[in-house]
PDB file of N, CA and C in Angstrom:
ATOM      1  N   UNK A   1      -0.544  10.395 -16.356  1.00  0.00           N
ATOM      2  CA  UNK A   1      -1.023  10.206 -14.993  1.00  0.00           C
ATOM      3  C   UNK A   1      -0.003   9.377 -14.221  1.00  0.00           C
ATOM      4  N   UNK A   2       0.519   9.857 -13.188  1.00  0.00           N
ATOM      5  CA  UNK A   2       1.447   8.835 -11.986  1.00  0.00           C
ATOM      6  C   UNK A   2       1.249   8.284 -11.240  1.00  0.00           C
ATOM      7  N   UNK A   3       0.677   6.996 -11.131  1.00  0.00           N
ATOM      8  CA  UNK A   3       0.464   6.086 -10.353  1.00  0.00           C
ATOM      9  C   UNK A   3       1.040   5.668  -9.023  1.00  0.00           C
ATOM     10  N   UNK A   4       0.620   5.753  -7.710  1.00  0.00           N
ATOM     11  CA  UNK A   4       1.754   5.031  -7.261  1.00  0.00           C
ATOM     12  C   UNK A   4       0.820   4.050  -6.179  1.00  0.00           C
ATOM     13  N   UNK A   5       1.635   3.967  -5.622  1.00  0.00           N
ATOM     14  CA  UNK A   5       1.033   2.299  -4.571  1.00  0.00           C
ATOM     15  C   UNK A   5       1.535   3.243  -3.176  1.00  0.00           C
ATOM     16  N   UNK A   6       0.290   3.226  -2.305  1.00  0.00           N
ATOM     17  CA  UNK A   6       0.866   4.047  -0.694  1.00  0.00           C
ATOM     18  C   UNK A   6      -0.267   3.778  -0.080  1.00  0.00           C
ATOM     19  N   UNK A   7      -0.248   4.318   1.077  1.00  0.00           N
ATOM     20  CA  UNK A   7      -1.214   3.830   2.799  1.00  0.00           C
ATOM     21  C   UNK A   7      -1.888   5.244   2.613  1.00  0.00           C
ATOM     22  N   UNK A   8      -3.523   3.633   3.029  1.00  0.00           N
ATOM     23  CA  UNK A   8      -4.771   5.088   3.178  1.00  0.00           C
ATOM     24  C   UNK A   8      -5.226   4.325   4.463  1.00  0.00           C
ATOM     25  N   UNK A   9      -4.949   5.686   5.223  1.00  0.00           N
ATOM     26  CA  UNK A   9      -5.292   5.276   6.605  1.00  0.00           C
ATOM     27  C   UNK A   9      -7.061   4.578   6.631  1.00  0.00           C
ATOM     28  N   UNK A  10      -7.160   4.069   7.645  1.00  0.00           N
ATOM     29  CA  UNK A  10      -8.472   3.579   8.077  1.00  0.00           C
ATOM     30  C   UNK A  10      -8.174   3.462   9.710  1.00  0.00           C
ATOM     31  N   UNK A  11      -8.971   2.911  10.580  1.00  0.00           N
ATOM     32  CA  UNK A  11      -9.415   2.623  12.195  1.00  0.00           C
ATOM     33  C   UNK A  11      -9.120   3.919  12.660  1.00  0.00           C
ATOM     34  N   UNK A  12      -9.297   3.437  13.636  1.00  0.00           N
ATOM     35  CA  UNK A  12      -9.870   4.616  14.982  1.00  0.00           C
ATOM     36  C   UNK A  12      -8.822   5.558  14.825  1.00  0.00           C
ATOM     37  N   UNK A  13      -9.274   6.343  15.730  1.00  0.00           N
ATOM     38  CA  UNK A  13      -8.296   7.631  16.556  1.00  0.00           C
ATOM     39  C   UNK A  13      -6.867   7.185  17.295  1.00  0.00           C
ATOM     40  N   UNK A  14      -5.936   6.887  17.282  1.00  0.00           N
ATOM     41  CA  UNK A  14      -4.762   6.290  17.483  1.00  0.00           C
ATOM     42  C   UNK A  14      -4.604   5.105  17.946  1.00  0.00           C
ATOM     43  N   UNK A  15      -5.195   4.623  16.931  1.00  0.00           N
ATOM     44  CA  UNK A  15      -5.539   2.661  16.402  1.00  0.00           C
ATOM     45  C   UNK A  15      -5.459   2.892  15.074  1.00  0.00           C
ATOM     46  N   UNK A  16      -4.203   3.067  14.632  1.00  0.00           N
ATOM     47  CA  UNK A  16      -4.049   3.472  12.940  1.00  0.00           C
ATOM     48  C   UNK A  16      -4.017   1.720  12.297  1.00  0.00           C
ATOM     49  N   UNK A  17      -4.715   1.576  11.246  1.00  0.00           N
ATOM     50  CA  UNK A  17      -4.764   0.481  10.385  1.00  0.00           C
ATOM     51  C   UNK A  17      -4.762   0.905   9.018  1.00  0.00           C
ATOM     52  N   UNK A  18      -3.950   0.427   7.977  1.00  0.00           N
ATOM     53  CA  UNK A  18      -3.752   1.058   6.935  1.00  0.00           C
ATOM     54  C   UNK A  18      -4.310  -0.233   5.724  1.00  0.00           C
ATOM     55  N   UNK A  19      -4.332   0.340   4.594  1.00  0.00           N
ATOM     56  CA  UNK A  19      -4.459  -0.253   3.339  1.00  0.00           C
ATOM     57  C   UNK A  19      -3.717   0.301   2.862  1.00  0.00           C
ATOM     58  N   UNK A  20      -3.023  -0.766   1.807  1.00  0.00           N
ATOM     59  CA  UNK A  20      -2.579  -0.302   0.601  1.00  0.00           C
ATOM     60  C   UNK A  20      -3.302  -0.214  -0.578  1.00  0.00           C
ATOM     61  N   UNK A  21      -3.049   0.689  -1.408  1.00  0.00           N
ATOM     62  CA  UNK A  21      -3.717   0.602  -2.664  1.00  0.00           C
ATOM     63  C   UNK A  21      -2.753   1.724  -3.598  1.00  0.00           C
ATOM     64  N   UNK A  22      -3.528   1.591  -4.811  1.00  0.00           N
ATOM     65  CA  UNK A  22      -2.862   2.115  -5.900  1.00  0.00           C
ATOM     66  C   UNK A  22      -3.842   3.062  -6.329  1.00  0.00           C
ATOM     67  N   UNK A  23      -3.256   4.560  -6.485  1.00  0.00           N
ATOM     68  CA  UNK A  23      -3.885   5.977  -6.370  1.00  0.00           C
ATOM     69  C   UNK A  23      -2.857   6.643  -7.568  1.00  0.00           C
ATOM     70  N   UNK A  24      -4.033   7.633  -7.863  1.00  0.00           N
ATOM     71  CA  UNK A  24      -3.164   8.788  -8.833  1.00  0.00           C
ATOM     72  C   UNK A  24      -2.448   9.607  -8.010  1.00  0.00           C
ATOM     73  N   UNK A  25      -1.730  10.200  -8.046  1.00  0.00           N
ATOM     74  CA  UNK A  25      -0.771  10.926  -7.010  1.00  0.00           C
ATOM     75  C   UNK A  25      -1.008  11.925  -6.939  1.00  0.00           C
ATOM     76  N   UNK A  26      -1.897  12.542  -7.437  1.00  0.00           N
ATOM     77  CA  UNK A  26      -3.109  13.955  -7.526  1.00  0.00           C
ATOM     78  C   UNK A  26      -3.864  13.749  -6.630  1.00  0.00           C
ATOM     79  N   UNK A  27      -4.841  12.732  -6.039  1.00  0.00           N
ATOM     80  CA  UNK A  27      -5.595  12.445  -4.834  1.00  0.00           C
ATOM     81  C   UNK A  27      -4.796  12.694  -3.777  1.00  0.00           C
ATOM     82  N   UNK A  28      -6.143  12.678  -2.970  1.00  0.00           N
ATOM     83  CA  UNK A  28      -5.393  13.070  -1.446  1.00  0.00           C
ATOM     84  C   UNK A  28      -5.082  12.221  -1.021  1.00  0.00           C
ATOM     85  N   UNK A  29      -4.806  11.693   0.200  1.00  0.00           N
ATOM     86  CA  UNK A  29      -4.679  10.404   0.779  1.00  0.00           C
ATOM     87  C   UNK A  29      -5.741   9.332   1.307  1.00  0.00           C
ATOM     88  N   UNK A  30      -6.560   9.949   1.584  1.00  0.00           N
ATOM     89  CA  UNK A  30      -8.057   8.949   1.822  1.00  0.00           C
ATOM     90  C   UNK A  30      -8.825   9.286   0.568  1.00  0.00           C
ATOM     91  N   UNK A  31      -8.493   9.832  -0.321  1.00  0.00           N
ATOM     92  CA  UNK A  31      -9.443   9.944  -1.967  1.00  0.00           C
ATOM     93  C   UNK A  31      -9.632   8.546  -2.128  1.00  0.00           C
ATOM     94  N   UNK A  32     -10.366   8.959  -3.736  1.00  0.00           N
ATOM     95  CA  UNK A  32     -10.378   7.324  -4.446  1.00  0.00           C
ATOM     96  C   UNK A  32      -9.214   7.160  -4.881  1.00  0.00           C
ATOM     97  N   UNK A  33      -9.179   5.603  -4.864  1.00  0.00           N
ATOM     98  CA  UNK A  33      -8.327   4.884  -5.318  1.00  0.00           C
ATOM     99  C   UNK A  33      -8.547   3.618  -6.472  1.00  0.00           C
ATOM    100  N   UNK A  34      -7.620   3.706  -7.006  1.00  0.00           N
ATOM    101  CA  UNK A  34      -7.725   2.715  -8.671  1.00  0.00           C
ATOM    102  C   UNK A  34      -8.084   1.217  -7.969  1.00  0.00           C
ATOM    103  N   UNK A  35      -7.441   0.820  -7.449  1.00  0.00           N
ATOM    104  CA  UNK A  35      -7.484  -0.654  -7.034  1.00  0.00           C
ATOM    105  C   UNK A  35      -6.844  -0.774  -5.173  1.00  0.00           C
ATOM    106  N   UNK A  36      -7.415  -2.126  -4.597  1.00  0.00           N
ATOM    107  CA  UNK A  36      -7.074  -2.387  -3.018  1.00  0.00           C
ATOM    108  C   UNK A  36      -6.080  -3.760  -3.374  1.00  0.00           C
ATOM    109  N   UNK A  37      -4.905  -3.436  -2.484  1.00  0.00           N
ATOM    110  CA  UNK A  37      -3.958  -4.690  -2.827  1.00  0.00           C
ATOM    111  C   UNK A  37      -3.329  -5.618  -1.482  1.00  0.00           C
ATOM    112  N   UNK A  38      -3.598  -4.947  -0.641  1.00  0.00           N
ATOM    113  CA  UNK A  38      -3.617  -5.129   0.811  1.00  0.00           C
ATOM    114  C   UNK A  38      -3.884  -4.483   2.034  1.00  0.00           C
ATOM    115  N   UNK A  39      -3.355  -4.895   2.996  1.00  0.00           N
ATOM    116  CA  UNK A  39      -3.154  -4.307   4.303  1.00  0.00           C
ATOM    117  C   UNK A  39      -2.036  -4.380   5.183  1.00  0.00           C
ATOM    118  N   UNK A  40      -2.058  -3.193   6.123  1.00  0.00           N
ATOM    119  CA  UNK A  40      -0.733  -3.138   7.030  1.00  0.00           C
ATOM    120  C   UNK A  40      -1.053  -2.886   8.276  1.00  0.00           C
ATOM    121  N   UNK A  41      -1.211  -3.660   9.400  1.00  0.00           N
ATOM    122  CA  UNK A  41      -1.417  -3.339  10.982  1.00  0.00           C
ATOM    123  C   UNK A  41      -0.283  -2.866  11.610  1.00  0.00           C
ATOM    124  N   UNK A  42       0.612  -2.103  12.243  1.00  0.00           N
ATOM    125  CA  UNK A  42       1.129  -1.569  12.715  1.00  0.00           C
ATOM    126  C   UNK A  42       0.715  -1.903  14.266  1.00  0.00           C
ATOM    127  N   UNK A  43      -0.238  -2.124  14.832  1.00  0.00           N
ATOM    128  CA  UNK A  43      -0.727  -2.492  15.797  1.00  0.00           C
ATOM    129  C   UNK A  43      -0.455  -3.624  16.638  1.00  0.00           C
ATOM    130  N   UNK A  44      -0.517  -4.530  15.675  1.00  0.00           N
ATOM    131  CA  UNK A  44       0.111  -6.264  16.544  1.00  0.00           C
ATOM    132  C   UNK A  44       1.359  -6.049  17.193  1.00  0.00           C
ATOM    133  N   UNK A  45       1.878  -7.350  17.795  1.00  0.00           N
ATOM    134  CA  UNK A  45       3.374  -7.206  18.462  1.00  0.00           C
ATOM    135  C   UNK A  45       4.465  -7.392  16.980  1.00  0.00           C
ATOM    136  N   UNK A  46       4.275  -7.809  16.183  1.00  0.00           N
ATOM    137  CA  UNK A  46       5.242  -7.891  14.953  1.00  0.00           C
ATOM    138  C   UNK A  46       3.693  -6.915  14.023  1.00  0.00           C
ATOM    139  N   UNK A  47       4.411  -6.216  13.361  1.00  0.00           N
ATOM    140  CA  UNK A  47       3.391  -5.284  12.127  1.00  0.00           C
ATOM    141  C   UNK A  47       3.374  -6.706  11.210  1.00  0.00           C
ATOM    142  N   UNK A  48       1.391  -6.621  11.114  1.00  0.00           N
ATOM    143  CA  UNK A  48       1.348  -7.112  10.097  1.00  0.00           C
ATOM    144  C   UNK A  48       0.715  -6.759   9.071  1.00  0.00           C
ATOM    145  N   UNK A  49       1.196  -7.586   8.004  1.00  0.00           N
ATOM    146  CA  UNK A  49       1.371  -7.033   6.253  1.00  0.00           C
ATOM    147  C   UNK A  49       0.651  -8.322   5.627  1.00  0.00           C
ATOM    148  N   UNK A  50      -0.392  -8.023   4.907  1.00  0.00           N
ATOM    149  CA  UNK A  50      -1.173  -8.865   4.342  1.00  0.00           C
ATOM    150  C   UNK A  50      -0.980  -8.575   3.074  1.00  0.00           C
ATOM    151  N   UNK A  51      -0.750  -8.782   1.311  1.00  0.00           N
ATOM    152  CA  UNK A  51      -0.481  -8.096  -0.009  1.00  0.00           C
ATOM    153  C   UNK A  51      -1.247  -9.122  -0.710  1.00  0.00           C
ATOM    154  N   UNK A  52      -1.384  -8.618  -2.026  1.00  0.00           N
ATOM    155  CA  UNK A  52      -1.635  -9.796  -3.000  1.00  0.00           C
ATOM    156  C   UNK A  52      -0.585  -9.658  -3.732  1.00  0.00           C
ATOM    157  N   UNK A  53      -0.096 -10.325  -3.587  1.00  0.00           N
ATOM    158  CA  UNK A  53       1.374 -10.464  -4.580  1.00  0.00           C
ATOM    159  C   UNK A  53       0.959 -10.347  -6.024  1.00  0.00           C
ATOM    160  N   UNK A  54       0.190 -10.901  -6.769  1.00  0.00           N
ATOM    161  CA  UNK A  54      -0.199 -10.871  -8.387  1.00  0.00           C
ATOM    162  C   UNK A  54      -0.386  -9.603  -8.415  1.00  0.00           C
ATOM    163  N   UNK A  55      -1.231  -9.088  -7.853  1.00  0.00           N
ATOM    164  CA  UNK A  55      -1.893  -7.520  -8.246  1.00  0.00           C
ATOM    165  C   UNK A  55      -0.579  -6.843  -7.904  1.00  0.00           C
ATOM    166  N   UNK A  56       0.271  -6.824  -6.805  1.00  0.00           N
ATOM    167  CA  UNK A  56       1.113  -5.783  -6.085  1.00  0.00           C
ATOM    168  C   UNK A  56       2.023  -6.020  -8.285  1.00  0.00           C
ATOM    169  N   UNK A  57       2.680  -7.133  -8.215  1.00  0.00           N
ATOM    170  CA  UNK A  57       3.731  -7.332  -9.190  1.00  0.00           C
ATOM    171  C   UNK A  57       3.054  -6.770 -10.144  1.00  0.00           C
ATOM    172  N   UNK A  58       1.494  -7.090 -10.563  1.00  0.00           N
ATOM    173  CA  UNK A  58       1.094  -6.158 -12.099  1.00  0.00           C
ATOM    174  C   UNK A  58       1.455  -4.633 -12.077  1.00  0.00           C
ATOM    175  N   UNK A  59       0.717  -4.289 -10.783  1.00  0.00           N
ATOM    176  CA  UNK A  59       0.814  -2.598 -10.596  1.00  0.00           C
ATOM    177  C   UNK A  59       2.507  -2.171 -11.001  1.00  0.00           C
ATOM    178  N   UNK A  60       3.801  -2.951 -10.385  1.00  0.00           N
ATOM    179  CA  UNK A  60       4.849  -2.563 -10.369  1.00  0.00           C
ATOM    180  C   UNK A  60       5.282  -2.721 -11.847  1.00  0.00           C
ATOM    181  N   UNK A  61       5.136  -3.923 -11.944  1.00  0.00           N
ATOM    182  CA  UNK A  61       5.114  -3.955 -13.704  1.00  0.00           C
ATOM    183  C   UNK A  61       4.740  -2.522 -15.049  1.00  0.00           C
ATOM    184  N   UNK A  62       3.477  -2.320 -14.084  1.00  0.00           N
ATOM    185  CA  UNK A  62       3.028  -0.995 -15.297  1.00  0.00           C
ATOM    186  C   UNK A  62       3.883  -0.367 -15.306  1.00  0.00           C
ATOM    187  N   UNK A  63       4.408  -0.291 -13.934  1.00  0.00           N
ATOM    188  CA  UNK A  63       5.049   1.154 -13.881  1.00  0.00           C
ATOM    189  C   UNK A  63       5.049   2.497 -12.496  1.00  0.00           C
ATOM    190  N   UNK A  64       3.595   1.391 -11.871  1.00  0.00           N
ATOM    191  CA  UNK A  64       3.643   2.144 -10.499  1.00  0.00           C
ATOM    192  C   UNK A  64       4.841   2.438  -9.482  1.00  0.00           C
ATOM    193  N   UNK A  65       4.615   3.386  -8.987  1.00  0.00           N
ATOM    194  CA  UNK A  65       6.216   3.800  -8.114  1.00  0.00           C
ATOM    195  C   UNK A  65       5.582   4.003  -6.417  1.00  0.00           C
ATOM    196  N   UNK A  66       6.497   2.897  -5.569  1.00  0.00           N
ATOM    197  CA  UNK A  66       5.596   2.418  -4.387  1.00  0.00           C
ATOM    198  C   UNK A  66       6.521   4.152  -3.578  1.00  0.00           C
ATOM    199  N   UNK A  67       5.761   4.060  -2.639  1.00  0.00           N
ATOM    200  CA  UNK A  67       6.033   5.259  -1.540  1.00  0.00           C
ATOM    201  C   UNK A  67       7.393   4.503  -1.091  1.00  0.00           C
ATOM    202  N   UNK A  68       8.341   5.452  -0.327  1.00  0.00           N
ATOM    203  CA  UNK A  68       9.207   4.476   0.450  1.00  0.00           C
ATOM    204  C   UNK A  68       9.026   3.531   1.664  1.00  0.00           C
ATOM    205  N   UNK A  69       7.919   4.060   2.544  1.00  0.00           N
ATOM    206  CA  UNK A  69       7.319   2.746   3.402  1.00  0.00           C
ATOM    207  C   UNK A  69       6.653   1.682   2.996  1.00  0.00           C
ATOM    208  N   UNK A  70       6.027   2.209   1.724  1.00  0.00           N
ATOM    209  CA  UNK A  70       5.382   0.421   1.149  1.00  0.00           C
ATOM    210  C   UNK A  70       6.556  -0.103   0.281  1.00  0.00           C
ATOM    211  N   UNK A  71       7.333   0.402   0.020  1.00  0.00           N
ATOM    212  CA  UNK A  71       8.923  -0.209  -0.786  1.00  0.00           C
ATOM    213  C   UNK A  71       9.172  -0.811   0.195  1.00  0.00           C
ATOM    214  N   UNK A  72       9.005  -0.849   1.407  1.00  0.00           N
ATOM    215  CA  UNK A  72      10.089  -1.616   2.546  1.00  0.00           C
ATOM    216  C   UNK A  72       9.211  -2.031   3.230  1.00  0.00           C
ATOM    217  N   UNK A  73       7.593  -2.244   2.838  1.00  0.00           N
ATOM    218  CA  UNK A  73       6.808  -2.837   3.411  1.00  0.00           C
ATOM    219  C   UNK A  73       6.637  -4.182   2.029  1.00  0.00           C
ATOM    220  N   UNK A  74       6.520  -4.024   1.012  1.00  0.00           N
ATOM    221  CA  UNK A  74       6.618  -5.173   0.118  1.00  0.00           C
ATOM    222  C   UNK A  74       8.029  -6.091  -0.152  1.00  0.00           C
ATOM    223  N   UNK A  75       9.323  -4.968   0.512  1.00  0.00           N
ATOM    224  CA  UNK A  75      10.627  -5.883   0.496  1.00  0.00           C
ATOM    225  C   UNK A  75      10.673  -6.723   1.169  1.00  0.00           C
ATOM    226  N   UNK A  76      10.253  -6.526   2.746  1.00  0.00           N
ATOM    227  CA  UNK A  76      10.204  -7.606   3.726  1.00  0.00           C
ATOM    228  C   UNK A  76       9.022  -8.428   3.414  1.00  0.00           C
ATOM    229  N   UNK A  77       7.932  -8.235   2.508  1.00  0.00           N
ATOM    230  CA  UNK A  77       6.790  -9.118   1.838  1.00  0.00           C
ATOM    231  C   UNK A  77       7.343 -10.384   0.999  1.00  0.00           C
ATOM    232  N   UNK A  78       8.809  -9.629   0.948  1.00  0.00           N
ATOM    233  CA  UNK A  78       9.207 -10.458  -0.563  1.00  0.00           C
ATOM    234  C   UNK A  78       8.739 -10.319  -1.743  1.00  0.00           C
ATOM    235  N   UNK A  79       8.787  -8.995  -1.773  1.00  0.00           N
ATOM    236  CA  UNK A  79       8.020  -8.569  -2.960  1.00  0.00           C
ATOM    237  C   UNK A  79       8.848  -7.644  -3.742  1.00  0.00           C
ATOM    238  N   UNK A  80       9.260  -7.913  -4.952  1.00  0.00           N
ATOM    239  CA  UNK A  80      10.149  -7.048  -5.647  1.00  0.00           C
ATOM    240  C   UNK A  80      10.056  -6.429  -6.948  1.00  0.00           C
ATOM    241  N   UNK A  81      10.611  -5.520  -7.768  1.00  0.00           N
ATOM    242  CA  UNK A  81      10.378  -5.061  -8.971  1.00  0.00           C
ATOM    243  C   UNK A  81      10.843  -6.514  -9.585  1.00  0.00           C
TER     244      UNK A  81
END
C-alpha cells in the first residue's frame, strides 16, 4: 500500500481551505484518510500552514511520500526528511 501525505480540500466554493493528511494513494481526494496532520489557508495575506511536526516526521519516517506542494509546504514549515 502507498502512502502519501497531500491536500483534501474543505470550505466554500472559491474559499478553498485545505488539510493535510495522510491517504492511500488509491483514494480519491476527499476519501478517507489514515490520519489529520494539519492545515493550509491559502486565503490569508501570507498562506497559512499549521502541521504537527511529530506526526508529519513519523509519517515521513515510515516511508510516506509528500505530494510536491506539501514537500514545499512542510520545507518552508521546516520540516524535513
Amino acid at each position: 500500500m502507498a502512502v502519501k501525505i497531500r491536500l483534501r480540500r474543505i470550505g466554500q466554493k472559491k474559499r478553498p481551505l485545505y488539510r493535510i493528511v495522510v491517504a492511500d494513494s488509491r483514494v480519491s481526494r476527499n476519501g478517507k484518510c489514515i490520519e489529520e496532520i494539519g492545515t493550509y489557508d491559502p486565503n490569508t495575506e501570507t498562506a497559512t500552514v499549521k502541521v504537527n511536526e511529530e506526526l508529519a516526521k513519523k509519517w515521513l519516517a515510515s516511508g510516506a511520500q509528500p505530494t510536491e506542494t506539501v514537500a514545499r509546504l512542510l520545507k518552508n514549515a521546516g520540516i524535513e526528511k
